[in-house]
Protein backbone atom coordinates (compact mmCIF):
# COMPACT_ATOMS: atom_id res chain seq x y z
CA UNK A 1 86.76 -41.27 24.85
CA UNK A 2 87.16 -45.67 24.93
CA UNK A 3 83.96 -44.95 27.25
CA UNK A 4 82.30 -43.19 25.05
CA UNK A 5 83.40 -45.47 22.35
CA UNK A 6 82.55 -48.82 23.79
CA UNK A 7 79.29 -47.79 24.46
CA UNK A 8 78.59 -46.52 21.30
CA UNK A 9 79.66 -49.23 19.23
CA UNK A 10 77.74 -51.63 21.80
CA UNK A 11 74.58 -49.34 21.40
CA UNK A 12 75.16 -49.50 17.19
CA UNK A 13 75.54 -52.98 17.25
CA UNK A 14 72.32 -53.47 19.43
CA UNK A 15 70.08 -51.22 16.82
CA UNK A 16 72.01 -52.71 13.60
CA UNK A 17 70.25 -56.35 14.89
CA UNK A 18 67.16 -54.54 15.49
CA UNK A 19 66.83 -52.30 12.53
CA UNK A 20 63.23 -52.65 12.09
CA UNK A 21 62.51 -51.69 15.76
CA UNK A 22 64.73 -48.57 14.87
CA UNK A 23 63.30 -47.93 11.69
CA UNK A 24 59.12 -47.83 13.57
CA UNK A 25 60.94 -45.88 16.60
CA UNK A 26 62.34 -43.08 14.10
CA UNK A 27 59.00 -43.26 12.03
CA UNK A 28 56.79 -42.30 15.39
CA UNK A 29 58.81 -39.50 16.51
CA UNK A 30 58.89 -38.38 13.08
CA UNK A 31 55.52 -38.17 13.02
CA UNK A 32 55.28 -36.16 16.76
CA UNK A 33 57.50 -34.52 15.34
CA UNK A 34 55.61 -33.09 12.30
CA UNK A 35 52.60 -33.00 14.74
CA UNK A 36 54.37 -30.33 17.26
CA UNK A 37 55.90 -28.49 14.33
CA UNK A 38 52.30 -27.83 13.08
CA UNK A 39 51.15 -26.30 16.25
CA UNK A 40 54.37 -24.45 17.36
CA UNK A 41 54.59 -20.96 17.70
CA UNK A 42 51.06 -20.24 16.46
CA UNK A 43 50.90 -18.54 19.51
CA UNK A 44 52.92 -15.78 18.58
CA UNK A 45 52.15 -15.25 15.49
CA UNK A 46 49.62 -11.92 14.52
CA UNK A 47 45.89 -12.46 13.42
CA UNK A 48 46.06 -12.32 9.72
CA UNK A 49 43.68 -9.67 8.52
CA UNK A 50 44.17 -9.27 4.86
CA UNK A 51 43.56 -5.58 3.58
CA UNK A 52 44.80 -4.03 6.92
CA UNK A 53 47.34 -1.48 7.49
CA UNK A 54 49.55 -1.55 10.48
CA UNK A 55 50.79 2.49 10.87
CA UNK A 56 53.27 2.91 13.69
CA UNK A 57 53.41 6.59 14.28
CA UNK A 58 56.21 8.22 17.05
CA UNK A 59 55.66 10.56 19.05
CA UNK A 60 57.87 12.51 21.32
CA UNK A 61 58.59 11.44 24.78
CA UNK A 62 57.30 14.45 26.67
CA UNK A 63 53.60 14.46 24.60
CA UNK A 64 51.23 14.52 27.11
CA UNK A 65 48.88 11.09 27.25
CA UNK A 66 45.85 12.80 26.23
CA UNK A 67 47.24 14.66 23.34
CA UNK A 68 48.98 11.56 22.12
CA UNK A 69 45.15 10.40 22.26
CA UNK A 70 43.94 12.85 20.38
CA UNK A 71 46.74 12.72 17.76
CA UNK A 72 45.91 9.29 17.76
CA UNK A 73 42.27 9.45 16.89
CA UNK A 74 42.81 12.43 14.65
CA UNK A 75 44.96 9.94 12.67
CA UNK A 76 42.66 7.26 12.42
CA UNK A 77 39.77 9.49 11.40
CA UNK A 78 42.22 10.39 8.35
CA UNK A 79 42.93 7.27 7.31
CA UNK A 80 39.38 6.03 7.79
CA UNK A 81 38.40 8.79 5.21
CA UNK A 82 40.71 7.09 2.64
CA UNK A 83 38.65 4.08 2.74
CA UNK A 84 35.98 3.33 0.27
């Protein structure tokens, strides 16, 4: 910990005489920063498409895939009808 101390108060000391080198330094990554946040995670984020319906429908495990296709469709045809 007086390791950890010394160097810290040297460090402190070093920006306190420099603040206005600190202050532009804190300013820029501030502003990357902000930049990154603005573009984070976009990525995995779903396509808003207003006026959609998401319908998550289960099935049981041993439905055959083509019958779960069907069912499928046969659902979508329904709620297609419901649309004006």
């Amino acid at each position: 910990m007086h390791w950890l101390k010394r160097h810290y108060e040297r460090l402190l000391i070093r920006c306190m005489s420099r603040r206005k080198r600190v202050l532009q330094s804190a300013a820029v990554f501030l502003a990357l920063a902000f930049f990154s946040f603005v573009f984070l995670g976009g990525e995995f984020m779903p396509k808003l498409e207003e006026g959609n319906l998401w319908i998550r429908a289960t099935l049981p495990q041993d439905i055959a895939f083509e019958y779960a296709t069907q069912l499928a469709d046969e659902m979508r045809t329904i709620m297609l009808g419901f649309q004006k």
